[in-house]
PDB file of N, CA and C in Angstrom:
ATOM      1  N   UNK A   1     112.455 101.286  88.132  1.00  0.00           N
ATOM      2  CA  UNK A   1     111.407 100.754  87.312  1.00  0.00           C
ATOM      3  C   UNK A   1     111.042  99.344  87.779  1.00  0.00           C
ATOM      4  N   UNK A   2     112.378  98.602  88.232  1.00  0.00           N
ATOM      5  CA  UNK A   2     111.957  96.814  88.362  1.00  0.00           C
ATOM      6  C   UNK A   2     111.245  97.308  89.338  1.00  0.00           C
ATOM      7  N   UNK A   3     111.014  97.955  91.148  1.00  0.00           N
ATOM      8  CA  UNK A   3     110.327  98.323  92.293  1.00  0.00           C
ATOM      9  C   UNK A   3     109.053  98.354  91.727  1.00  0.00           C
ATOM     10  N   UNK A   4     109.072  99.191  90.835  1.00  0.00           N
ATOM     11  CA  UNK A   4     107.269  99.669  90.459  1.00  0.00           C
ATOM     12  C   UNK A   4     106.461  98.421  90.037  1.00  0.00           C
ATOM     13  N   UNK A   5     107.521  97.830  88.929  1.00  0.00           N
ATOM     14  CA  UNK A   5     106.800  96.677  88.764  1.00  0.00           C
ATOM     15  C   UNK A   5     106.734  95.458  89.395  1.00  0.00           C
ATOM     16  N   UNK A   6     107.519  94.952  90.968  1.00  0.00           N
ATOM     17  CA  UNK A   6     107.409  94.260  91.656  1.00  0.00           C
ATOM     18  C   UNK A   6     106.537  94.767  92.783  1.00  0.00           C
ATOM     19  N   UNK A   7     106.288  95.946  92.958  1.00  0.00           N
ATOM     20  CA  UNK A   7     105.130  96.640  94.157  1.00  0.00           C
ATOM     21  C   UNK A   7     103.784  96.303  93.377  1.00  0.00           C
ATOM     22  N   UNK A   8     103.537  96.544  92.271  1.00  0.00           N
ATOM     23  CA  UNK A   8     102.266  95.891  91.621  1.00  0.00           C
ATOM     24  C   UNK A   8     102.235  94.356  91.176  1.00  0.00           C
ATOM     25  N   UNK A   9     103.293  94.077  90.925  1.00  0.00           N
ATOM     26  CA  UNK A   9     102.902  92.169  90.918  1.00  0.00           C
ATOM     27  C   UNK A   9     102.640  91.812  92.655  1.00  0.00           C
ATOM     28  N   UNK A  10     102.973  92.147  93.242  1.00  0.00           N
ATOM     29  CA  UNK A  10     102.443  91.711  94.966  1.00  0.00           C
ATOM     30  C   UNK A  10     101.729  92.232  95.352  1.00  0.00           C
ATOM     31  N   UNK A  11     101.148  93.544  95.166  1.00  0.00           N
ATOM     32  CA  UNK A  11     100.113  93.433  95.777  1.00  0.00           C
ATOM     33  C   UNK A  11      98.821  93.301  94.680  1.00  0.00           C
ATOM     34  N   UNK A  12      98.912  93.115  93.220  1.00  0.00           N
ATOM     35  CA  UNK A  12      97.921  92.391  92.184  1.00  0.00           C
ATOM     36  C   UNK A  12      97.975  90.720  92.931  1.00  0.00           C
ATOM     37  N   UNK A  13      98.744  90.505  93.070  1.00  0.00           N
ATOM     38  CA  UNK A  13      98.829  89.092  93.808  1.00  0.00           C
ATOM     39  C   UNK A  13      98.066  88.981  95.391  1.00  0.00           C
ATOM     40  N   UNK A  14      98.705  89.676  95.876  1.00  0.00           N
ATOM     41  CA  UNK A  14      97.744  89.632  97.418  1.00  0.00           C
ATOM     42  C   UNK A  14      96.544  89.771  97.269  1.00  0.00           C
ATOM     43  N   UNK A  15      95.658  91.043  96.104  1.00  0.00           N
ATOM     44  CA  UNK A  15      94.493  91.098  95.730  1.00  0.00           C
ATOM     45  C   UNK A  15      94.155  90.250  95.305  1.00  0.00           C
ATOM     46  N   UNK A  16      94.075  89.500  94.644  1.00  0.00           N
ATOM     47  CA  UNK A  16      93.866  88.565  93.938  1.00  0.00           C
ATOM     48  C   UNK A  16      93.653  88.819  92.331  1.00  0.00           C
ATOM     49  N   UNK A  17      94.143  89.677  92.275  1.00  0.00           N
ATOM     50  CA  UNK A  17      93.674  90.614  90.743  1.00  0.00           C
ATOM     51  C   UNK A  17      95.032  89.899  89.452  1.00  0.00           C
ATOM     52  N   UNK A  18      96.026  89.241  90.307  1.00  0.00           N
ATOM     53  CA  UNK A  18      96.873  89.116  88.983  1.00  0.00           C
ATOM     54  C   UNK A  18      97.584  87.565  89.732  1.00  0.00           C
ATOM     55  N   UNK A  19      97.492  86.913  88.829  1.00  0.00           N
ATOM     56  CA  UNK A  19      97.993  85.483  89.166  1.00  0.00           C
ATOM     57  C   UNK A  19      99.579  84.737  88.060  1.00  0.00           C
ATOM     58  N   UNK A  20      99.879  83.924  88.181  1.00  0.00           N
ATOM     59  CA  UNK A  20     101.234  83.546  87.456  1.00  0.00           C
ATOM     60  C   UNK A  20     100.838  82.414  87.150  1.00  0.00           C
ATOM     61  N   UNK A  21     101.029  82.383  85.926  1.00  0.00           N
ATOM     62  CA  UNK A  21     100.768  80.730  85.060  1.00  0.00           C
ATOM     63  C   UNK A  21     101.912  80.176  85.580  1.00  0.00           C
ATOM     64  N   UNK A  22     102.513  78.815  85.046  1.00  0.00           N
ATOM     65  CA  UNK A  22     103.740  77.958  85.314  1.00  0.00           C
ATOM     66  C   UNK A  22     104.671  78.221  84.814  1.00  0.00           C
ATOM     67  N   UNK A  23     104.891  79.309  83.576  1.00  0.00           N
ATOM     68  CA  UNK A  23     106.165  79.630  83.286  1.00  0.00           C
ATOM     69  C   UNK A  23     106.291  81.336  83.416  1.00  0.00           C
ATOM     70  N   UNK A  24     105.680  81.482  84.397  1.00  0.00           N
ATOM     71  CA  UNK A  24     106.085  83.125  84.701  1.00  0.00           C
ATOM     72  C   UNK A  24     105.825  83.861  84.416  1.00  0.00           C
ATOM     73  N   UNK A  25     105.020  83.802  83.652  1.00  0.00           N
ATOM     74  CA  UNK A  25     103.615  84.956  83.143  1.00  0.00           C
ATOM     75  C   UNK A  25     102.921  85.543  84.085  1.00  0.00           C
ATOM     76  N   UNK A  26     102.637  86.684  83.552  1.00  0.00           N
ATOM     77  CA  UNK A  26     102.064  87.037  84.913  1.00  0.00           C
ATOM     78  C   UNK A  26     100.022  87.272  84.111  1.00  0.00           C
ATOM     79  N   UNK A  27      99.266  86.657  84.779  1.00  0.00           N
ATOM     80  CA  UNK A  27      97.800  87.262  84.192  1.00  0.00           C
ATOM     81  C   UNK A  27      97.118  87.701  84.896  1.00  0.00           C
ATOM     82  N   UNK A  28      96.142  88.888  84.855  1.00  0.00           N
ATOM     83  CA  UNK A  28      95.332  89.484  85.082  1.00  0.00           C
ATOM     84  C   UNK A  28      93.970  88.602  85.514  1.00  0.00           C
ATOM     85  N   UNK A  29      93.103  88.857  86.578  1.00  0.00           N
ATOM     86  CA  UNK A  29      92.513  87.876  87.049  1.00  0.00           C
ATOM     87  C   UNK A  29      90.582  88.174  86.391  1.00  0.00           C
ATOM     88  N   UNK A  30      91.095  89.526  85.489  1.00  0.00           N
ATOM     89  CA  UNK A  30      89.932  89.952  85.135  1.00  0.00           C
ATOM     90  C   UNK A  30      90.251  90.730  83.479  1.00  0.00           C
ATOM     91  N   UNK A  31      89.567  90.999  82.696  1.00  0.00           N
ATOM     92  CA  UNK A  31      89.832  91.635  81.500  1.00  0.00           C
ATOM     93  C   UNK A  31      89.569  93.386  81.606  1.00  0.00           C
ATOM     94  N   UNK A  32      91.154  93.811  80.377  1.00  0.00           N
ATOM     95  CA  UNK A  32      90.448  95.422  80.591  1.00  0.00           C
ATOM     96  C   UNK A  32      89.597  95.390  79.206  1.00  0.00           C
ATOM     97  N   UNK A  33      88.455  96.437  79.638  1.00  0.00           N
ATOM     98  CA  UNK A  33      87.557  95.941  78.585  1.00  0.00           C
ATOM     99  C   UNK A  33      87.780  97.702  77.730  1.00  0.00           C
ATOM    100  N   UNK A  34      87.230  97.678  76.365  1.00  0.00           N
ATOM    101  CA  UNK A  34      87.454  99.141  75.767  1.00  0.00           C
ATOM    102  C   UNK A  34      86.076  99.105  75.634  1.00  0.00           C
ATOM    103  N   UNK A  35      85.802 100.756  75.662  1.00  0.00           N
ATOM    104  CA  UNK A  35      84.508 101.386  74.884  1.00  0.00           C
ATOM    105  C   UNK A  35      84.702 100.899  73.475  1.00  0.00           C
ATOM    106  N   UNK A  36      83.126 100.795  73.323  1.00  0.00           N
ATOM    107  CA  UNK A  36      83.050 100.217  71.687  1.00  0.00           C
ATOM    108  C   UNK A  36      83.407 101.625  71.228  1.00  0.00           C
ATOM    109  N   UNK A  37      84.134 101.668  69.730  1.00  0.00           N
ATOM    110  CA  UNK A  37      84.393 102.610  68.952  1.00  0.00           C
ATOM    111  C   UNK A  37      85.615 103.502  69.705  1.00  0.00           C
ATOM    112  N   UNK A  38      86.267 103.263  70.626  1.00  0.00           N
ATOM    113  CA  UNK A  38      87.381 104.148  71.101  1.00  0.00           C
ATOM    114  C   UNK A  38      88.201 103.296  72.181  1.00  0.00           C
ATOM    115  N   UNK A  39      89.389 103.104  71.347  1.00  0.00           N
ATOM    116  CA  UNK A  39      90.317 102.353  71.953  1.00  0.00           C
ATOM    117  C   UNK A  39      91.144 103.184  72.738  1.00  0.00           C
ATOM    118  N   UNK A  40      91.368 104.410  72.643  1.00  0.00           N
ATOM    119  CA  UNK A  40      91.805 105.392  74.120  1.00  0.00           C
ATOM    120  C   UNK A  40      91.398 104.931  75.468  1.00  0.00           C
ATOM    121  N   UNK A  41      90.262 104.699  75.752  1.00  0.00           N
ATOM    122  CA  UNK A  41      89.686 104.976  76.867  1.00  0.00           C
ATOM    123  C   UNK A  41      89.217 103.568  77.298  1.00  0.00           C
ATOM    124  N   UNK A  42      90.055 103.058  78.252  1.00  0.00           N
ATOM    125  CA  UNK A  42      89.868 101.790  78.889  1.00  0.00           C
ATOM    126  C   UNK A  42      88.872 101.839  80.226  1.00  0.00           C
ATOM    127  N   UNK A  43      88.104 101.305  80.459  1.00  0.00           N
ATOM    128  CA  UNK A  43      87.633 101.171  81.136  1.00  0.00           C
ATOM    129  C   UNK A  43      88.471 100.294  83.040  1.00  0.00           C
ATOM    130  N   UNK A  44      88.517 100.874  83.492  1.00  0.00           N
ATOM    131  CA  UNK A  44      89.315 100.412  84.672  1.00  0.00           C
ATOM    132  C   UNK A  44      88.600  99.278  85.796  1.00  0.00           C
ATOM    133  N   UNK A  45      88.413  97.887  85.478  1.00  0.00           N
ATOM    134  CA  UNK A  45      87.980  96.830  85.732  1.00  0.00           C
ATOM    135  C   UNK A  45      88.690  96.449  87.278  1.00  0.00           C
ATOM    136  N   UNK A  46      89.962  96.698  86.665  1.00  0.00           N
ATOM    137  CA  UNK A  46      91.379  95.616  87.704  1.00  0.00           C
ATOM    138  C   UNK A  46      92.146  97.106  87.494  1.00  0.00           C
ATOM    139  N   UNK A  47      92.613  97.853  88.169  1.00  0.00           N
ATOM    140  CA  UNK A  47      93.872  98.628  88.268  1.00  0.00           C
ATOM    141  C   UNK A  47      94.840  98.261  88.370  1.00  0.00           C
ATOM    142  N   UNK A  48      95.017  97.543  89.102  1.00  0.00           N
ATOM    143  CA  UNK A  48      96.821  96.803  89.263  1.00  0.00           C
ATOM    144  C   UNK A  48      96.938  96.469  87.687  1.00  0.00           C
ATOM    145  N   UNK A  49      95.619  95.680  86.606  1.00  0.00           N
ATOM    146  CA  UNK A  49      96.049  95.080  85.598  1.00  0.00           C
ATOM    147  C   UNK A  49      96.457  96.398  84.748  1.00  0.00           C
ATOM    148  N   UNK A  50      95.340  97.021  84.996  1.00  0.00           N
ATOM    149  CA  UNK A  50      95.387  98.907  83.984  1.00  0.00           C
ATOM    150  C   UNK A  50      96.621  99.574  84.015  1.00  0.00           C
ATOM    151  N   UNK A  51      97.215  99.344  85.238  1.00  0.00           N
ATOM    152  CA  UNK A  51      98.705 100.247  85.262  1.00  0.00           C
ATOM    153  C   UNK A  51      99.746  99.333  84.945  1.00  0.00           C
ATOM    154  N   UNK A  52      99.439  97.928  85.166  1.00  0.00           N
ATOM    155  CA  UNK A  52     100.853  96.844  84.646  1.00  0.00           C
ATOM    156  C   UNK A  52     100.759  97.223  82.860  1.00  0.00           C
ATOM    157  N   UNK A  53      99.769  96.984  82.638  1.00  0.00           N
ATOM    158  CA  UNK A  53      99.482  96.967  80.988  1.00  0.00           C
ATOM    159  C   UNK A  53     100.426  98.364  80.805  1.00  0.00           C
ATOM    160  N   UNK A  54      99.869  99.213  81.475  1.00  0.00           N
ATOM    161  CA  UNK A  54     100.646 100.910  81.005  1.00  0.00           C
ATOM    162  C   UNK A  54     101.730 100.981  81.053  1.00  0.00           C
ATOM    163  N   UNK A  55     102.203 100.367  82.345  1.00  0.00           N
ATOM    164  CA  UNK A  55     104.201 100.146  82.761  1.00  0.00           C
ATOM    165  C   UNK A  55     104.442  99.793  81.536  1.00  0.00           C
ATOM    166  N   UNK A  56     103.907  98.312  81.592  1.00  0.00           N
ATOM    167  CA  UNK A  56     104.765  97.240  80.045  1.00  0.00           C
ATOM    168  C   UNK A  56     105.011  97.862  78.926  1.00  0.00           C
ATOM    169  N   UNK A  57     103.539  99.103  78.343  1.00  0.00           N
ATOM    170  CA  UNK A  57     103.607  99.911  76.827  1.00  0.00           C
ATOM    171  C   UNK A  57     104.588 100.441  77.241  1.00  0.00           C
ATOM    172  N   UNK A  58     104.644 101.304  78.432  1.00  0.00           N
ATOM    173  CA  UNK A  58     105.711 102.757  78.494  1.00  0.00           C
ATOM    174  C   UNK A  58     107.093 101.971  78.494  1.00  0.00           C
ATOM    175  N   UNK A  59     107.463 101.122  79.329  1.00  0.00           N
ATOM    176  CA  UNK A  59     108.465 100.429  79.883  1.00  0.00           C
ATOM    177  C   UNK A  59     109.802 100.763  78.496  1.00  0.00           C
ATOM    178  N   UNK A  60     109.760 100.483  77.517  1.00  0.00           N
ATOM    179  CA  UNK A  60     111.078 100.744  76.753  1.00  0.00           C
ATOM    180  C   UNK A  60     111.320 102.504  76.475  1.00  0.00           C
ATOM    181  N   UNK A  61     110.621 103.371  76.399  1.00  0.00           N
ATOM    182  CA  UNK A  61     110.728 104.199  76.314  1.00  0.00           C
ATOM    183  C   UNK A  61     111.315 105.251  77.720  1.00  0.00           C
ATOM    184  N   UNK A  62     110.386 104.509  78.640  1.00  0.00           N
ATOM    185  CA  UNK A  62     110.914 104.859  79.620  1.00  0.00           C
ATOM    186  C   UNK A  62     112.107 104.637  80.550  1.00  0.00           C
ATOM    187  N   UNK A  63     112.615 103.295  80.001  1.00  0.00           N
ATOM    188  CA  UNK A  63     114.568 103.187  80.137  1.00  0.00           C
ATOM    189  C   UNK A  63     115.408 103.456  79.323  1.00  0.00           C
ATOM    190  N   UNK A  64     114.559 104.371  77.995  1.00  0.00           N
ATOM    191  CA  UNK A  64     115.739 105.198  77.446  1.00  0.00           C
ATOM    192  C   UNK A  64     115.766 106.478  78.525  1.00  0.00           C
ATOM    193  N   UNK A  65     114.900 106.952  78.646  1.00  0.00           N
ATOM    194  CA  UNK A  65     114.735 108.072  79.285  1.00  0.00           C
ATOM    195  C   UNK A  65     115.387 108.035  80.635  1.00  0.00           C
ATOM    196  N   UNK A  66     115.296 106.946  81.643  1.00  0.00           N
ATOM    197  CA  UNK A  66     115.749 106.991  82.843  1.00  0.00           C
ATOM    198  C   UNK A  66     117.677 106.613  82.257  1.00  0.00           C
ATOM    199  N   UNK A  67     117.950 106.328  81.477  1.00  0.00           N
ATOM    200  CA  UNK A  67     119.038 105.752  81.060  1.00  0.00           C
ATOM    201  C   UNK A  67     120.376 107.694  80.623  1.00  0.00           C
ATOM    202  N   UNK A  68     119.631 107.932  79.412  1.00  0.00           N
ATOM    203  CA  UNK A  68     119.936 109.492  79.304  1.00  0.00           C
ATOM    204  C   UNK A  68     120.096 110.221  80.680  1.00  0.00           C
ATOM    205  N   UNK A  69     119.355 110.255  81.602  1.00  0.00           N
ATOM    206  CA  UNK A  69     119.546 110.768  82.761  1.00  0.00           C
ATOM    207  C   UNK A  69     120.881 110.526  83.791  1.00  0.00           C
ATOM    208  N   UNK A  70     121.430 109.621  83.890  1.00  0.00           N
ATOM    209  CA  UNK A  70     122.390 108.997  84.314  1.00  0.00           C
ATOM    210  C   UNK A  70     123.555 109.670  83.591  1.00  0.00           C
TER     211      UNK A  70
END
């Protein structure tokens, strides 16, 4: 899981699509924007930002899951 999310902070970084404030934040160099009236369906502006955002939601669920497996 840390790989996935260090293969998209570098190359959101090489793109120029995701930058780091001074204490390690990481931000998006553009906004994901929603359709009015439907918050499902994001509009894909920045991808690197669209799939970090998705890692981060999934991210606890998904180290129970990789965790059970073990």
């Amino acid at each position: 899981m840390e790989e996935t999310f260090q293969h998209i902070l570098n190359k959101g970084l090489e793109n120029k699509l995701l930058k780091l404030d001074g204490n390690g934040e990481i931000l998006g160099t553009e906004k994901l924007l929603y359709r009015d009236g439907d918050m499902r369906n994001l509009r894909k502006k920045n991808e690197f930002l669209y799939h970090a955002n998705q890692l981060t939601y999934h991210k606890p669920e998904l180290d129970k899951i990789f965790l059970s497996l073990t």
